[in-house]
C-alpha atoms as a PDB file:
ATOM      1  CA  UNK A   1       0.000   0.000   0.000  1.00  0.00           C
ATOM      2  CA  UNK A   2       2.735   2.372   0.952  1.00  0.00           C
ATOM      3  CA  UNK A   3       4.605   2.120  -2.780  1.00  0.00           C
ATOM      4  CA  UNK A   4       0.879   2.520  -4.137  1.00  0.00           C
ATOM      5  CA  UNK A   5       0.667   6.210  -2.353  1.00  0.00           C
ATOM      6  CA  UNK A   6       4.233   6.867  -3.033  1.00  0.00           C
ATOM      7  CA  UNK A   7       4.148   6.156  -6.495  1.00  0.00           C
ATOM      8  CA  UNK A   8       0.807   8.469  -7.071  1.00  0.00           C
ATOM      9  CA  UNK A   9       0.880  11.476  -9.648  1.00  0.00           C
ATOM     10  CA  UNK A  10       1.372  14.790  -7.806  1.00  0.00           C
ATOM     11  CA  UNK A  11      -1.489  16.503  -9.919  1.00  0.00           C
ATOM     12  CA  UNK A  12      -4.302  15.069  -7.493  1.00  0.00           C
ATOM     13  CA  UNK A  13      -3.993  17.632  -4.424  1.00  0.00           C
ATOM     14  CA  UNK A  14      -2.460  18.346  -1.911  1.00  0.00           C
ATOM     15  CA  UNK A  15      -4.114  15.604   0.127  1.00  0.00           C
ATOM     16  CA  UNK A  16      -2.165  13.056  -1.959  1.00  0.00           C
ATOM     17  CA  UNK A  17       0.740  14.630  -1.631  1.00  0.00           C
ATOM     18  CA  UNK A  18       0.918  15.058   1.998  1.00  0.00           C
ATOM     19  CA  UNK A  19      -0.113  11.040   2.210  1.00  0.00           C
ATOM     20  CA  UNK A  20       2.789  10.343  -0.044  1.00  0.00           C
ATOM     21  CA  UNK A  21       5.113  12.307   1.670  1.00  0.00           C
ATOM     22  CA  UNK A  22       4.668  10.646   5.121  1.00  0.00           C
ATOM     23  CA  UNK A  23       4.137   7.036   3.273  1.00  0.00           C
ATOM     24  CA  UNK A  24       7.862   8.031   1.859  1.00  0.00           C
ATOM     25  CA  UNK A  25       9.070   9.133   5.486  1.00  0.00           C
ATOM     26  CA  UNK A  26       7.343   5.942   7.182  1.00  0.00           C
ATOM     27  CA  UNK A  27       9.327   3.652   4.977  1.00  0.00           C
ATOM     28  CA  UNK A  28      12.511   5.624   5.245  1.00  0.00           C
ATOM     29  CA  UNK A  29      12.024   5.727   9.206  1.00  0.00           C
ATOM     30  CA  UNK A  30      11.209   1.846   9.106  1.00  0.00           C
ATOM     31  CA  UNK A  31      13.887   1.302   7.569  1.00  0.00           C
ATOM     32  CA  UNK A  32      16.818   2.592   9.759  1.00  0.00           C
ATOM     33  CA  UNK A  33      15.214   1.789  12.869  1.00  0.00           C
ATOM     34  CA  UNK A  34      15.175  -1.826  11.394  1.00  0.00           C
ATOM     35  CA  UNK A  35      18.711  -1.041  10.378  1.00  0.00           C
ATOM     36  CA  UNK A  36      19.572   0.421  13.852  1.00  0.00           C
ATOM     37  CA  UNK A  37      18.517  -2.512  15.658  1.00  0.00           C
ATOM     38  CA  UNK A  38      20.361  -4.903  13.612  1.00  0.00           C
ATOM     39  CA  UNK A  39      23.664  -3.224  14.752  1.00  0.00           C
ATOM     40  CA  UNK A  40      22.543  -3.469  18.219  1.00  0.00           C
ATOM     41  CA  UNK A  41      21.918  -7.060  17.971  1.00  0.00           C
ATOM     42  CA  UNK A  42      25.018  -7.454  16.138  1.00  0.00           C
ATOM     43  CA  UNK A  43      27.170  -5.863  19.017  1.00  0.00           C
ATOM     44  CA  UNK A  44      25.160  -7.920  21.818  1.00  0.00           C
ATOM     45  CA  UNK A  45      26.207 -10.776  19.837  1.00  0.00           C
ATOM     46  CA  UNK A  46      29.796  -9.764  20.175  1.00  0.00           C
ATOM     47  CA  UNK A  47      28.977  -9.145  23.856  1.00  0.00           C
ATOM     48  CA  UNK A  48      28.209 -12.885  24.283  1.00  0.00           C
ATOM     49  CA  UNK A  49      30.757 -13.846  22.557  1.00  0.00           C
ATOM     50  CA  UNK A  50      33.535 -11.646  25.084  1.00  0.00           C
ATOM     51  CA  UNK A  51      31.730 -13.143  28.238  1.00  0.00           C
ATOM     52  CA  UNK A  52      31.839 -16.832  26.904  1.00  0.00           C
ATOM     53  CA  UNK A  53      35.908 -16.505  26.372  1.00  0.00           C
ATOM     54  CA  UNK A  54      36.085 -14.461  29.397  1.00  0.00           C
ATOM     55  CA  UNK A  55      33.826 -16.855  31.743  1.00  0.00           C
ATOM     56  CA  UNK A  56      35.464 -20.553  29.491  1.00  0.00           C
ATOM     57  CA  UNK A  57      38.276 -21.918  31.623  1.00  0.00           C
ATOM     58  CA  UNK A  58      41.395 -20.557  29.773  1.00  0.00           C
ATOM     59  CA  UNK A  59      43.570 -20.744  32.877  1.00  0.00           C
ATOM     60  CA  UNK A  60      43.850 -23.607  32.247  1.00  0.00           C
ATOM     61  CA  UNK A  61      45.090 -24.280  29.112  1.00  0.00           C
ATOM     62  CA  UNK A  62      48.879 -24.299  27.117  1.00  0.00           C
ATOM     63  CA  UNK A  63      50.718 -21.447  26.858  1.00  0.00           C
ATOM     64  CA  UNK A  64      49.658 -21.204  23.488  1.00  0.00           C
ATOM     65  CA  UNK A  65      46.578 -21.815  23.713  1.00  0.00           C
ATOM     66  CA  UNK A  66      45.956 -18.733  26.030  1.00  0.00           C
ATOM     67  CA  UNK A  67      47.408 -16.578  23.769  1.00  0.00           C
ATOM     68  CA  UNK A  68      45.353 -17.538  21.430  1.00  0.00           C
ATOM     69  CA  UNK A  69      42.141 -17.028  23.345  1.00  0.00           C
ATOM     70  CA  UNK A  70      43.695 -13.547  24.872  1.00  0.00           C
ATOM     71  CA  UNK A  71      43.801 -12.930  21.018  1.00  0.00           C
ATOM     72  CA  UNK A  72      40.096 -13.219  20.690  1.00  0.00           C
ATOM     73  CA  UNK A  73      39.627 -11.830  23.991  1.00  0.00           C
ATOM     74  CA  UNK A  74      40.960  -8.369  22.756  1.00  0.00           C
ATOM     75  CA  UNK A  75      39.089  -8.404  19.957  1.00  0.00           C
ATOM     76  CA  UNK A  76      35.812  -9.185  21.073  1.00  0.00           C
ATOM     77  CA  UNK A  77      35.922  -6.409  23.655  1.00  0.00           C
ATOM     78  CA  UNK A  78      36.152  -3.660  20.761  1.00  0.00           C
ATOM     79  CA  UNK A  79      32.542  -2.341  20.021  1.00  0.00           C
ATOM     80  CA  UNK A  80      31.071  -4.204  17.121  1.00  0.00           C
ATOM     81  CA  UNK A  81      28.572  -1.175  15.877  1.00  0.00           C
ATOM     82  CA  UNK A  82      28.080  -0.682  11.435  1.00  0.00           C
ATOM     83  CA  UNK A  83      29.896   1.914  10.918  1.00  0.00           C
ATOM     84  CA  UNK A  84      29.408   3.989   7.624  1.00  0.00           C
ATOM     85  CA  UNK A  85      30.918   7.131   6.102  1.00  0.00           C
ATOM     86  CA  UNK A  86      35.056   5.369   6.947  1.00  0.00           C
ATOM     87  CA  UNK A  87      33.596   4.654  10.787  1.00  0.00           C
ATOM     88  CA  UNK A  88      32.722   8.587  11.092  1.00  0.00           C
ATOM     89  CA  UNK A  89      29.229   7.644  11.945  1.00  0.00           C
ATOM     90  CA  UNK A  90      28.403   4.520  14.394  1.00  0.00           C
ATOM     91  CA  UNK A  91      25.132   3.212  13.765  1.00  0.00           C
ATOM     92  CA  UNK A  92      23.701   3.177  17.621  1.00  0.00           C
ATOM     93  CA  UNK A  93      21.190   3.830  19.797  1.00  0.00           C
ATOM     94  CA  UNK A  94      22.108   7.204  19.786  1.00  0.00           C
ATOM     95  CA  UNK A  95      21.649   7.667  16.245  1.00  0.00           C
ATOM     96  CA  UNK A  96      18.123   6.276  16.641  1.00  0.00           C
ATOM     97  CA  UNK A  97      17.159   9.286  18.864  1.00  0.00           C
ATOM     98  CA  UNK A  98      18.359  11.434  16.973  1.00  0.00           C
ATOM     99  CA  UNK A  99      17.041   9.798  13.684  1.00  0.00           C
ATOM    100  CA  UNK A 100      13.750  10.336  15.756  1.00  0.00           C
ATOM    101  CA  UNK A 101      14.241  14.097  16.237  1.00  0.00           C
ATOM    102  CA  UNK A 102      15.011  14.538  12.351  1.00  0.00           C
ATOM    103  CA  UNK A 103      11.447  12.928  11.689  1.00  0.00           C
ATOM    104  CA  UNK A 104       9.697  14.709  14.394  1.00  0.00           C
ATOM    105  CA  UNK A 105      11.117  17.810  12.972  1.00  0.00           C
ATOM    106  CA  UNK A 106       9.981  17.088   9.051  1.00  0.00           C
ATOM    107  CA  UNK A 107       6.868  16.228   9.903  1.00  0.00           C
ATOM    108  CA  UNK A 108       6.014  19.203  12.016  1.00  0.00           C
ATOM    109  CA  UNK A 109       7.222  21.378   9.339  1.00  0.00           C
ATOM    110  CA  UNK A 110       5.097  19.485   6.675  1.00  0.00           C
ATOM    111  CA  UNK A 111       2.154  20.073   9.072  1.00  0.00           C
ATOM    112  CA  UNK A 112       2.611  23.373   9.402  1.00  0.00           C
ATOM    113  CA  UNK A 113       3.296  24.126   5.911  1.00  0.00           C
ATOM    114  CA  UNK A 114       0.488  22.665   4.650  1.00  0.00           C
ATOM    115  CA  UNK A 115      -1.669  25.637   3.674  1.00  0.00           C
ATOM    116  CA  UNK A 116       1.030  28.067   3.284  1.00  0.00           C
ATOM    117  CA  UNK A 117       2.226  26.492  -0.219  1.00  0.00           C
END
């Protein structure tokens, strides 16, 4: 239904429009929230993975061995976030609010804009 009203002409009013606009903005908004929570879930993963080295008995194994495991140990404790723009922007929580606040924003604008245009 969504692609239906965002795929509408324009010429039909302005009541079209404004239903295509926020059909567009629900899908975008879907979208990275979806997106969001996926790197969440992707660095609790990681998180499991830290505390199942961390809590496995590696005291007690070869010399070797534990160097091995204090290899993965070290790199499961970095944060495991997608990163995009060459890791300038972490795809968190945090973006979500303010991904939230952009949204807010737009739509308050379109609302109030409506009968100005």
């Amino acid at each position: 239904m969504m692609i239906d009203v965002a795929t509408m002409s324009l010429t039909k009013g302005p009541l079209v429009v404004r239903l295509r606009t926020f059909a567009i903005c629900g899908a975008v908004y879907a979208a990275s929230v979806k997106f969001i929570r996926e790197s969440e879930r992707m660095n609790e993963c990681q998180e499991m993975v830290e505390r199942a080295i961390y809590q496995s008995a590696w005291y007690r194994l070869s010399s070797d061995a534990r160097k091995m495991v204090n290899v993965m140990l070290r790199r499961s404790q970095r944060s495991n976030h997608i990163t995009c723009l060459n890791n300038m922007m972490i795809i968190d929580y945090k973006l979500l609010t303010a991904t939230n606040n952009f949204f807010y924003t737009l739509l308050n604008f379109m609302n109030n804009v409506r009968g100005r245009m």
